[in-house]
PDB file of N, CA and C in Angstrom:
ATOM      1  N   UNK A   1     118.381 102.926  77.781  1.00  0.00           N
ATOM      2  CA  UNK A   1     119.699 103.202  77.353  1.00  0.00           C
ATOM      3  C   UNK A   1     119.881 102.614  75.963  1.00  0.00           C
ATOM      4  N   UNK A   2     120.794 103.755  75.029  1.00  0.00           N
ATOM      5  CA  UNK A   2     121.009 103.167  73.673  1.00  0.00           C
ATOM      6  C   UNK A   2     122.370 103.062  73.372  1.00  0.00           C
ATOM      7  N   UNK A   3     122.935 101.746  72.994  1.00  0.00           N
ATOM      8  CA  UNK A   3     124.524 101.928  72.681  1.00  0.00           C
ATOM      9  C   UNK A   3     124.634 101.546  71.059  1.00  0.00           C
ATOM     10  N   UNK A   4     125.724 102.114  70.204  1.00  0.00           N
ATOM     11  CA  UNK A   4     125.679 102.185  69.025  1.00  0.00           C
ATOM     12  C   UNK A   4     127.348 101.744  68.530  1.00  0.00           C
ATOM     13  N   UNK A   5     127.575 101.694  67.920  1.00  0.00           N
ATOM     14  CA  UNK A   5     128.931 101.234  67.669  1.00  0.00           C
ATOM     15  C   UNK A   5     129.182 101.894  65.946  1.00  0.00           C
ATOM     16  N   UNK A   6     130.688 102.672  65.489  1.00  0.00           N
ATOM     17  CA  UNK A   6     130.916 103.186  64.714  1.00  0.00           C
ATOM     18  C   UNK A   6     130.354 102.282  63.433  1.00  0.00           C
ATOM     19  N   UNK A   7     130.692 100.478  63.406  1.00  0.00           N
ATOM     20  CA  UNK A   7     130.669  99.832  62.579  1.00  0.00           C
ATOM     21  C   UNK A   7     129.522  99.189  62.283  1.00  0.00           C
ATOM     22  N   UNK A   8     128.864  99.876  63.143  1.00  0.00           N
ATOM     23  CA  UNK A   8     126.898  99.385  62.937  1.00  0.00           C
ATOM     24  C   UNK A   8     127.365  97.722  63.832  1.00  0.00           C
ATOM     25  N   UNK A   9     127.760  97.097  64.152  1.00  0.00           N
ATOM     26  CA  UNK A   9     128.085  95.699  64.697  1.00  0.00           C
ATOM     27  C   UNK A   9     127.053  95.904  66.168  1.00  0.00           C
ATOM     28  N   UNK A  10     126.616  95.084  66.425  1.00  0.00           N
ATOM     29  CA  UNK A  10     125.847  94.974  67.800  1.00  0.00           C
ATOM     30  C   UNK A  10     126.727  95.256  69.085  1.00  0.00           C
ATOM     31  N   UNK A  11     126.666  96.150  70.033  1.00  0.00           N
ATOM     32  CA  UNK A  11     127.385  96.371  71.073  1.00  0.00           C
ATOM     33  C   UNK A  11     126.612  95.226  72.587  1.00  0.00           C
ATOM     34  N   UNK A  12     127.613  94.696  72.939  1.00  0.00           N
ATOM     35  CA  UNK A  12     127.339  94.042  74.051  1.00  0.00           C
ATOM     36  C   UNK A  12     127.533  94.690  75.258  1.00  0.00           C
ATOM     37  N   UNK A  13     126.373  94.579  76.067  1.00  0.00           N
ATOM     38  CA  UNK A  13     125.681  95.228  77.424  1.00  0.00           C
ATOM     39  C   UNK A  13     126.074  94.213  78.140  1.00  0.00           C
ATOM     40  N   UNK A  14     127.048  94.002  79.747  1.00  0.00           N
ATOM     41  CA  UNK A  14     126.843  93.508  80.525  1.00  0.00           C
ATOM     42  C   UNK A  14     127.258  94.402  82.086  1.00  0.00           C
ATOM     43  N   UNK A  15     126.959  93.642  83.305  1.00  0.00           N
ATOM     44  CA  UNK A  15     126.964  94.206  84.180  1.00  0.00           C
ATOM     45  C   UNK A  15     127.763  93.914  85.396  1.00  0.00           C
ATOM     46  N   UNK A  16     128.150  94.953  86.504  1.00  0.00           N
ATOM     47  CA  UNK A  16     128.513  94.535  87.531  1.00  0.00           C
ATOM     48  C   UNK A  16     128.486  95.026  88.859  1.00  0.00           C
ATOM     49  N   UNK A  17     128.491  94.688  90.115  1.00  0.00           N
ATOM     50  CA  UNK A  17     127.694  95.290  90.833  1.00  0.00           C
ATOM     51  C   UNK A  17     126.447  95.112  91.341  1.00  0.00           C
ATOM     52  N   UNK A  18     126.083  96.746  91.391  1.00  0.00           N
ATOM     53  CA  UNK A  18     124.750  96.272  92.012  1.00  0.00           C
ATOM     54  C   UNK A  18     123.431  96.696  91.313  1.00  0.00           C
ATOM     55  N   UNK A  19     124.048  96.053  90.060  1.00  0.00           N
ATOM     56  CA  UNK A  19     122.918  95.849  88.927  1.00  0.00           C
ATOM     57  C   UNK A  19     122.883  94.810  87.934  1.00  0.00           C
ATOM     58  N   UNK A  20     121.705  94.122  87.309  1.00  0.00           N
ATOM     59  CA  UNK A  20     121.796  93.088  86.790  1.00  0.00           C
ATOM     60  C   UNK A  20     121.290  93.603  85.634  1.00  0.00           C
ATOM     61  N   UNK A  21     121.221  92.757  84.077  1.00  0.00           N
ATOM     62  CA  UNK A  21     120.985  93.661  82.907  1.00  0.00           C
ATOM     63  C   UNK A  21     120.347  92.354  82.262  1.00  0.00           C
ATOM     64  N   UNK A  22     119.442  92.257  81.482  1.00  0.00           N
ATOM     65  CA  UNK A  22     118.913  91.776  80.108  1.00  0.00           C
ATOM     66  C   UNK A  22     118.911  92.438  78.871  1.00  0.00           C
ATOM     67  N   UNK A  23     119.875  92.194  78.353  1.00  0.00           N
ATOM     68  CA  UNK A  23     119.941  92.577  77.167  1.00  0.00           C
ATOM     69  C   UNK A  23     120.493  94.118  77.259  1.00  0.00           C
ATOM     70  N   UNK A  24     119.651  95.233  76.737  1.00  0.00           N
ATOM     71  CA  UNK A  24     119.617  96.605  77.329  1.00  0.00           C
ATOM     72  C   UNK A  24     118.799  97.181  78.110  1.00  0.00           C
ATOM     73  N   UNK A  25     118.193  96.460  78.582  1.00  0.00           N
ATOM     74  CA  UNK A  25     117.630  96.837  80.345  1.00  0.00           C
ATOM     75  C   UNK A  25     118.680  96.564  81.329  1.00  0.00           C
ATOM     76  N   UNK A  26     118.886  97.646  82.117  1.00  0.00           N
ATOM     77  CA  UNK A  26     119.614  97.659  83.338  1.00  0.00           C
ATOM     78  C   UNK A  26     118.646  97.722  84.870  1.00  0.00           C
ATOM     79  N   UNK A  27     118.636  97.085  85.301  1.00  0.00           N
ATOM     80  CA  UNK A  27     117.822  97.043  86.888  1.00  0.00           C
ATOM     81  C   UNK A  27     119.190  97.084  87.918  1.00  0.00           C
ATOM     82  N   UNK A  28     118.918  98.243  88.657  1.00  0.00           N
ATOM     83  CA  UNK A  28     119.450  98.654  89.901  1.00  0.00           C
ATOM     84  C   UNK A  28     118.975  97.666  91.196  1.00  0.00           C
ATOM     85  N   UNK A  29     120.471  96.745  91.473  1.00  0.00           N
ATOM     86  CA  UNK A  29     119.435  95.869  92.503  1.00  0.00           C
ATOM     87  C   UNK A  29     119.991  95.997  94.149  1.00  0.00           C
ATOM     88  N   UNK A  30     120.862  97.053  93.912  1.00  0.00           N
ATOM     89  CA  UNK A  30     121.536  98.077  95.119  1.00  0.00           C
ATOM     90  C   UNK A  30     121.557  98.994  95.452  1.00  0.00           C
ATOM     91  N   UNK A  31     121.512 100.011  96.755  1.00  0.00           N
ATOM     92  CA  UNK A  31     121.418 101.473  96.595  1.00  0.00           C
ATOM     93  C   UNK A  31     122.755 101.390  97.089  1.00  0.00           C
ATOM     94  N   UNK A  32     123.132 100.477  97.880  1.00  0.00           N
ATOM     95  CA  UNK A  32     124.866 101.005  98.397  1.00  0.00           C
ATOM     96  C   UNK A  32     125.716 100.431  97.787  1.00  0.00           C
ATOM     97  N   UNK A  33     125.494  99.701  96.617  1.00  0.00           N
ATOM     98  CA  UNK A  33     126.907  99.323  95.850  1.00  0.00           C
ATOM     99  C   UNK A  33     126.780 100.059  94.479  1.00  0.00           C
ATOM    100  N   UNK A  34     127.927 100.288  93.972  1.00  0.00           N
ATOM    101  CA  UNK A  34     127.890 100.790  92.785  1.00  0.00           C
ATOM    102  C   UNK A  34     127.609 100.019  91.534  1.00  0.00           C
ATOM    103  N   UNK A  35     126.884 100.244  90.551  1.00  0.00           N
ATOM    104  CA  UNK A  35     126.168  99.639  89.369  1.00  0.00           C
ATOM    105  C   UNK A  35     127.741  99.953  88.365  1.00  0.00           C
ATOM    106  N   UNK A  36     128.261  99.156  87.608  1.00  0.00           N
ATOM    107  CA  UNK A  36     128.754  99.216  86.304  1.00  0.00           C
ATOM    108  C   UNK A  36     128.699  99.051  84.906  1.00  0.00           C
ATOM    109  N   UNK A  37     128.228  99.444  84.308  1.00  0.00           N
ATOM    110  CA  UNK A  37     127.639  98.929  82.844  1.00  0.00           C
ATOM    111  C   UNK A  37     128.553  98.833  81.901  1.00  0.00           C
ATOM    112  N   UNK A  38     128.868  97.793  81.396  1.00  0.00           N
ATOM    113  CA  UNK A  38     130.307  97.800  80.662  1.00  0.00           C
ATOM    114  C   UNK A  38     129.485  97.588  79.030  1.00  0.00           C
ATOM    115  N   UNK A  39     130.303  98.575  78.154  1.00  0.00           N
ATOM    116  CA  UNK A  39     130.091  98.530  76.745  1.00  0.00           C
ATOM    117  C   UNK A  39     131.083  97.501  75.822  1.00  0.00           C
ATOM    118  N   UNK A  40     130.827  96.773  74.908  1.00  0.00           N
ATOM    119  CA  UNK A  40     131.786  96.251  74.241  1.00  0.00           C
ATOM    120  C   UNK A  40     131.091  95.671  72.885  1.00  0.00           C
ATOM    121  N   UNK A  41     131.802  96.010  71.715  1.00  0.00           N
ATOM    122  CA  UNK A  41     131.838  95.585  70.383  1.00  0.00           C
ATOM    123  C   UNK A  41     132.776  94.278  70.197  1.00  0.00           C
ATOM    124  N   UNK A  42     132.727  93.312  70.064  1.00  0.00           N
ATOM    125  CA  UNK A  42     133.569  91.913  69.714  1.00  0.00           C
ATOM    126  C   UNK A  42     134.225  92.609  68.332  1.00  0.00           C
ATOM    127  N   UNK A  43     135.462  91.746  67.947  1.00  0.00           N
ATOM    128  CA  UNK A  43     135.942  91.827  66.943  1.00  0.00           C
ATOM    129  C   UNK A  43     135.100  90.983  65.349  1.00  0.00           C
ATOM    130  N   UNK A  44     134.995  91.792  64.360  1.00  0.00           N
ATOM    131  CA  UNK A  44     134.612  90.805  63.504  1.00  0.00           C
ATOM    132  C   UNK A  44     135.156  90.990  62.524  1.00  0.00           C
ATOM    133  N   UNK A  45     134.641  90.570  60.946  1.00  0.00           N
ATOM    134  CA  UNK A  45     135.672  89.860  59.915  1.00  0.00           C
ATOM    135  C   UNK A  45     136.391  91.672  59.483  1.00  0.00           C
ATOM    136  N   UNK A  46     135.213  92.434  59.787  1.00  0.00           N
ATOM    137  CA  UNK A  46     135.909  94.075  58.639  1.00  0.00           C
ATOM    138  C   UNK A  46     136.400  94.592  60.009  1.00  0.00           C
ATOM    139  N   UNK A  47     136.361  94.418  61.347  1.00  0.00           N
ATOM    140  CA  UNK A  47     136.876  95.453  62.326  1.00  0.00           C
ATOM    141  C   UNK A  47     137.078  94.978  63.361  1.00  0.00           C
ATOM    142  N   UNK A  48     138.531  95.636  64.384  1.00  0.00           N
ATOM    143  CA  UNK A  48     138.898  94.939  65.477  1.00  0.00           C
ATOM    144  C   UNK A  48     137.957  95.501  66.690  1.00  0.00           C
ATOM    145  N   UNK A  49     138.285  94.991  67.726  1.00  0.00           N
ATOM    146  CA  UNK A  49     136.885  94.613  68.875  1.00  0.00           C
ATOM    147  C   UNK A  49     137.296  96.467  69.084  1.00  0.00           C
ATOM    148  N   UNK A  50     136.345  97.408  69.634  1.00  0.00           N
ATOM    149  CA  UNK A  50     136.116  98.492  70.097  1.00  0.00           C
ATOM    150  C   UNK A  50     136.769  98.254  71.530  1.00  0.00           C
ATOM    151  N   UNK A  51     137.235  99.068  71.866  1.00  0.00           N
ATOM    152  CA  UNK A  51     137.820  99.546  73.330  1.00  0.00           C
ATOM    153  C   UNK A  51     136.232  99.900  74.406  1.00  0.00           C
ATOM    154  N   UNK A  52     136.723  98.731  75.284  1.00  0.00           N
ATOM    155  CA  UNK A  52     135.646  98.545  76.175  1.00  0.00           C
ATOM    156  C   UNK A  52     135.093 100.637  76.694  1.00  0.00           C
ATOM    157  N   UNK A  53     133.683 100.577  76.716  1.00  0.00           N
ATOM    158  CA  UNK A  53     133.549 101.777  77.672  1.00  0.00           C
ATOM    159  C   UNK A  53     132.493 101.334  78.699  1.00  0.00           C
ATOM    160  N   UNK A  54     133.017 101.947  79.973  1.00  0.00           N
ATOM    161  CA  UNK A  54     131.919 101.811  80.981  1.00  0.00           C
ATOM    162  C   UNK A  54     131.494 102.899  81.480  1.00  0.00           C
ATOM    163  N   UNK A  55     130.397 102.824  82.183  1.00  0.00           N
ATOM    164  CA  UNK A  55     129.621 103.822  83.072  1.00  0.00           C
ATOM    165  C   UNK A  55     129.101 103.622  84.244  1.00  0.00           C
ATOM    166  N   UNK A  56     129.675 104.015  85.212  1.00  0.00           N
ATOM    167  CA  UNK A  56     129.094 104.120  86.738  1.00  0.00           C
ATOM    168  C   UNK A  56     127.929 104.611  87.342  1.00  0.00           C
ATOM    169  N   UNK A  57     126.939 104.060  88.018  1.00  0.00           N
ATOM    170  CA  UNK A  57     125.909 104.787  88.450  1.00  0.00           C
ATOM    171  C   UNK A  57     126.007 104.945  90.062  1.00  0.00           C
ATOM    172  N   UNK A  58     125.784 104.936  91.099  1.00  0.00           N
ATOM    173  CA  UNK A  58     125.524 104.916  92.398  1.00  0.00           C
ATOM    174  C   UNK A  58     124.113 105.724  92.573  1.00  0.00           C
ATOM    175  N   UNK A  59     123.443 104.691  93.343  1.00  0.00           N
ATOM    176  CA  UNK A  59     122.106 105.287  93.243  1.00  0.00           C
ATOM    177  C   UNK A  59     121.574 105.134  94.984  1.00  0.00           C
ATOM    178  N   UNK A  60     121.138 106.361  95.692  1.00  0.00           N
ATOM    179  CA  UNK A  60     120.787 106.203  97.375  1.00  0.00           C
ATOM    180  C   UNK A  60     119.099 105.892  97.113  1.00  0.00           C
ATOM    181  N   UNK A  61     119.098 105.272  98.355  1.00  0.00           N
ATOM    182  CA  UNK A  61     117.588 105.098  98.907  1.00  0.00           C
ATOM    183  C   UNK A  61     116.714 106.303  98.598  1.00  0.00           C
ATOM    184  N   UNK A  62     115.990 105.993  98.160  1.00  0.00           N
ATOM    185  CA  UNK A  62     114.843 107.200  97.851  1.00  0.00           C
ATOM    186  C   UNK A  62     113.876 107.695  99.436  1.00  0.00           C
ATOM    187  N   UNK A  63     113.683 108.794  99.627  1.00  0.00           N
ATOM    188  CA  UNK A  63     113.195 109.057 100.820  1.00  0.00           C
ATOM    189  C   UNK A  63     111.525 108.821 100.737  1.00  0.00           C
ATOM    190  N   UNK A  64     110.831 108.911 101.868  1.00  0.00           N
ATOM    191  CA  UNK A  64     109.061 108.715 101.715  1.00  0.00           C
ATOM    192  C   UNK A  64     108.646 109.472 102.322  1.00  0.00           C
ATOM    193  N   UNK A  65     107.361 109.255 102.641  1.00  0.00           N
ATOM    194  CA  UNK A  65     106.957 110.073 103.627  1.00  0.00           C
ATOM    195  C   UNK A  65     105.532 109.796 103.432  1.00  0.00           C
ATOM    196  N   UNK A  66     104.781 109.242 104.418  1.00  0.00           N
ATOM    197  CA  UNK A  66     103.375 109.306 105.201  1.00  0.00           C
ATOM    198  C   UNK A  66     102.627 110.747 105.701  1.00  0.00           C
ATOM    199  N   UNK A  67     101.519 110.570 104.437  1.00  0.00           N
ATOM    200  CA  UNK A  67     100.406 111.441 104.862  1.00  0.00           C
ATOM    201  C   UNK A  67      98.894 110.596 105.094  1.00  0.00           C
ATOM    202  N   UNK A  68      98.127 111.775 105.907  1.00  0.00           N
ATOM    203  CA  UNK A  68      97.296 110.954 106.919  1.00  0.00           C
ATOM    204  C   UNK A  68      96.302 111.949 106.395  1.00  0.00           C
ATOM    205  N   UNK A  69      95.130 111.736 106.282  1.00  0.00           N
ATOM    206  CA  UNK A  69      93.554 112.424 105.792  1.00  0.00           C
ATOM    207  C   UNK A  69      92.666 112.115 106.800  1.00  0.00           C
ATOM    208  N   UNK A  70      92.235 112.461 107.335  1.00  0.00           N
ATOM    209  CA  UNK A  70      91.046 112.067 108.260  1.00  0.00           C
ATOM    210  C   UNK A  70      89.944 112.820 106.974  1.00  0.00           C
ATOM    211  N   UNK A  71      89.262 111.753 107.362  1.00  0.00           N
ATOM    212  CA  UNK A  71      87.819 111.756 106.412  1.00  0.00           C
ATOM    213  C   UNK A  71      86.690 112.930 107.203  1.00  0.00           C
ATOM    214  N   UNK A  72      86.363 113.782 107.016  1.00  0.00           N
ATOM    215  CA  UNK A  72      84.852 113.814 107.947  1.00  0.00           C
ATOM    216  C   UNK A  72      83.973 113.357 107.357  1.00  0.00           C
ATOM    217  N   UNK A  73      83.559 113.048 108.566  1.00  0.00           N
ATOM    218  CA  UNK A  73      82.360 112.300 108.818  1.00  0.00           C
ATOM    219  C   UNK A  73      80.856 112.875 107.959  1.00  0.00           C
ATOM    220  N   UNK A  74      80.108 112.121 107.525  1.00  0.00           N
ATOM    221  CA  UNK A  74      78.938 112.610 106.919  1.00  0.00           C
ATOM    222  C   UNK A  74      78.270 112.905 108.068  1.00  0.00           C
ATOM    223  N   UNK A  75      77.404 114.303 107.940  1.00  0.00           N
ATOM    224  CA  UNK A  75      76.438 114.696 108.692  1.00  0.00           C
ATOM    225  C   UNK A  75      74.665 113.847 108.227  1.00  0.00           C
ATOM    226  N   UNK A  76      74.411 113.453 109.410  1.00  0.00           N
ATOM    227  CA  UNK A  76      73.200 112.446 108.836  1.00  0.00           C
ATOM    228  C   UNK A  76      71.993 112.927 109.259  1.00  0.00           C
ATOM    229  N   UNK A  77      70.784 112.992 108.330  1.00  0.00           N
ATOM    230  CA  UNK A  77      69.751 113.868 108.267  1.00  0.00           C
ATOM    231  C   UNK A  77      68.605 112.735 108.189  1.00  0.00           C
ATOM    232  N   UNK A  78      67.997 112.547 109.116  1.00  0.00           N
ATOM    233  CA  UNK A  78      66.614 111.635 108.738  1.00  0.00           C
ATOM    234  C   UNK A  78      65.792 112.006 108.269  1.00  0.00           C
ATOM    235  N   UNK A  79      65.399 111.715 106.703  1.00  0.00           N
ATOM    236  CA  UNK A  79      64.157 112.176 105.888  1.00  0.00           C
ATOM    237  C   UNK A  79      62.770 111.890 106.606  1.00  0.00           C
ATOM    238  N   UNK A  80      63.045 110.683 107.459  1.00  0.00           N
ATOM    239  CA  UNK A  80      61.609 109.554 107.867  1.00  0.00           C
ATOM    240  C   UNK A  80      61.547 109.506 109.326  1.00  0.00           C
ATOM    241  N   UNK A  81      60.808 109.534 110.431  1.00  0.00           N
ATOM    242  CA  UNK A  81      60.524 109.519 111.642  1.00  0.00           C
ATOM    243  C   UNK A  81      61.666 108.245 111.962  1.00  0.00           C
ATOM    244  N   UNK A  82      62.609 108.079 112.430  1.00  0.00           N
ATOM    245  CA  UNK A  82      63.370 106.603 113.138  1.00  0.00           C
ATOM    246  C   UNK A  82      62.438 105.700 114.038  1.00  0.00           C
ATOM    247  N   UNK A  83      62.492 104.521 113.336  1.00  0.00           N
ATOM    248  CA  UNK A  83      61.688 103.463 114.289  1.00  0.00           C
ATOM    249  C   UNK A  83      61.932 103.131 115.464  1.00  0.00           C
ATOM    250  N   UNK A  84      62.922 103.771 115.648  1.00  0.00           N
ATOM    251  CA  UNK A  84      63.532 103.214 116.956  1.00  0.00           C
ATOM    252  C   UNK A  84      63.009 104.372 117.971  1.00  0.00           C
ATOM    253  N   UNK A  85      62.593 105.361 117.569  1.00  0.00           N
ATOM    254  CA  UNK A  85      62.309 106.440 118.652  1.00  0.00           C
ATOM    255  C   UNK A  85      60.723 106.385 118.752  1.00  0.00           C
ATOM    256  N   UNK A  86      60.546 106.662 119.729  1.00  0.00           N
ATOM    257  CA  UNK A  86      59.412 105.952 120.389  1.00  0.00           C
ATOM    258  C   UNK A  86      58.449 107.408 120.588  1.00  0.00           C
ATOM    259  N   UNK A  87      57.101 107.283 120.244  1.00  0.00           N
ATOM    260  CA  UNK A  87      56.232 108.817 119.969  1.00  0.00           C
ATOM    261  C   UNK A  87      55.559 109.061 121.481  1.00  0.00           C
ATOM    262  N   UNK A  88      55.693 110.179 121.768  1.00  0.00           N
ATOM    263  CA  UNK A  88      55.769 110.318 123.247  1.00  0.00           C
ATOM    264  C   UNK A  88      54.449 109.850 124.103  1.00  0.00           C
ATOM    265  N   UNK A  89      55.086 109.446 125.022  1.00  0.00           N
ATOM    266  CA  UNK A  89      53.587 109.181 126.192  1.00  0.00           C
ATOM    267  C   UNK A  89      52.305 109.639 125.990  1.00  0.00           C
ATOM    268  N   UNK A  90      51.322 108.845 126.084  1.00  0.00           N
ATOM    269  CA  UNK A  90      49.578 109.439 125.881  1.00  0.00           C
ATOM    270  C   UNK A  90      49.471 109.781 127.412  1.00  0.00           C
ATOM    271  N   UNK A  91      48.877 110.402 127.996  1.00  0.00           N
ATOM    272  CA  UNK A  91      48.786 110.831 129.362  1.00  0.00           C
ATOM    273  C   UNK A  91      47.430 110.534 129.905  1.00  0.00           C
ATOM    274  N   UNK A  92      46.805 109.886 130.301  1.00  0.00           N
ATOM    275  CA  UNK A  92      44.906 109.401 130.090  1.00  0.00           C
ATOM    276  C   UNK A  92      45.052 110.058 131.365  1.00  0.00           C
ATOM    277  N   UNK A  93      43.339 110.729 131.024  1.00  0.00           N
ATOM    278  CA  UNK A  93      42.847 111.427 132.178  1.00  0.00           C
ATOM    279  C   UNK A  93      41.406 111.269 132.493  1.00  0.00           C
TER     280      UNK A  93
END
């Protein structure tokens, strides 16, 4: 957000609600209360203070949603005889 003021003078950002502000960052720190951002120019030596302006936000819970992948499975191919399988019976006669 950018605020500007007719007299070039720095406009002051503060907040109320359910948002907190640094400087001109505004962070939403509510979805069920309403955020207020109040504008204001102070008075100085060439011009009197600007007439406050504000702006309302109300902001709801954002919705989600879970998706699920099942992987398949690698198909497994033995290049090499398995040690574990055993080479069949000699039959002596």
């Amino acid at each position: 957000m950018a605020a500007t003021s007719s007299s070039g003078d720095a406009v002051v950002v503060t907040t109320t609600g359910g948002c907190t502000n640094v400087g001109n960052d505004v962070t939403i720190t509510s979805s069920s209360v309403p955020c207020v951002v109040h504008y204001n120019v102070p008075a100085s030596t060439n011009y009197d203070a600007a007439p406050e302006v504000t702006d309302t936000s109300t902001t709801g819970k954002a919705s989600q949603t879970i998706t699920v992948t099942r992987q398949r499975q690698p198909r497994l191919t033995l290049a090499t005889p398995s040690p574990w399988r055993q080479p069949p019976a000699q039959v002596m006669r």
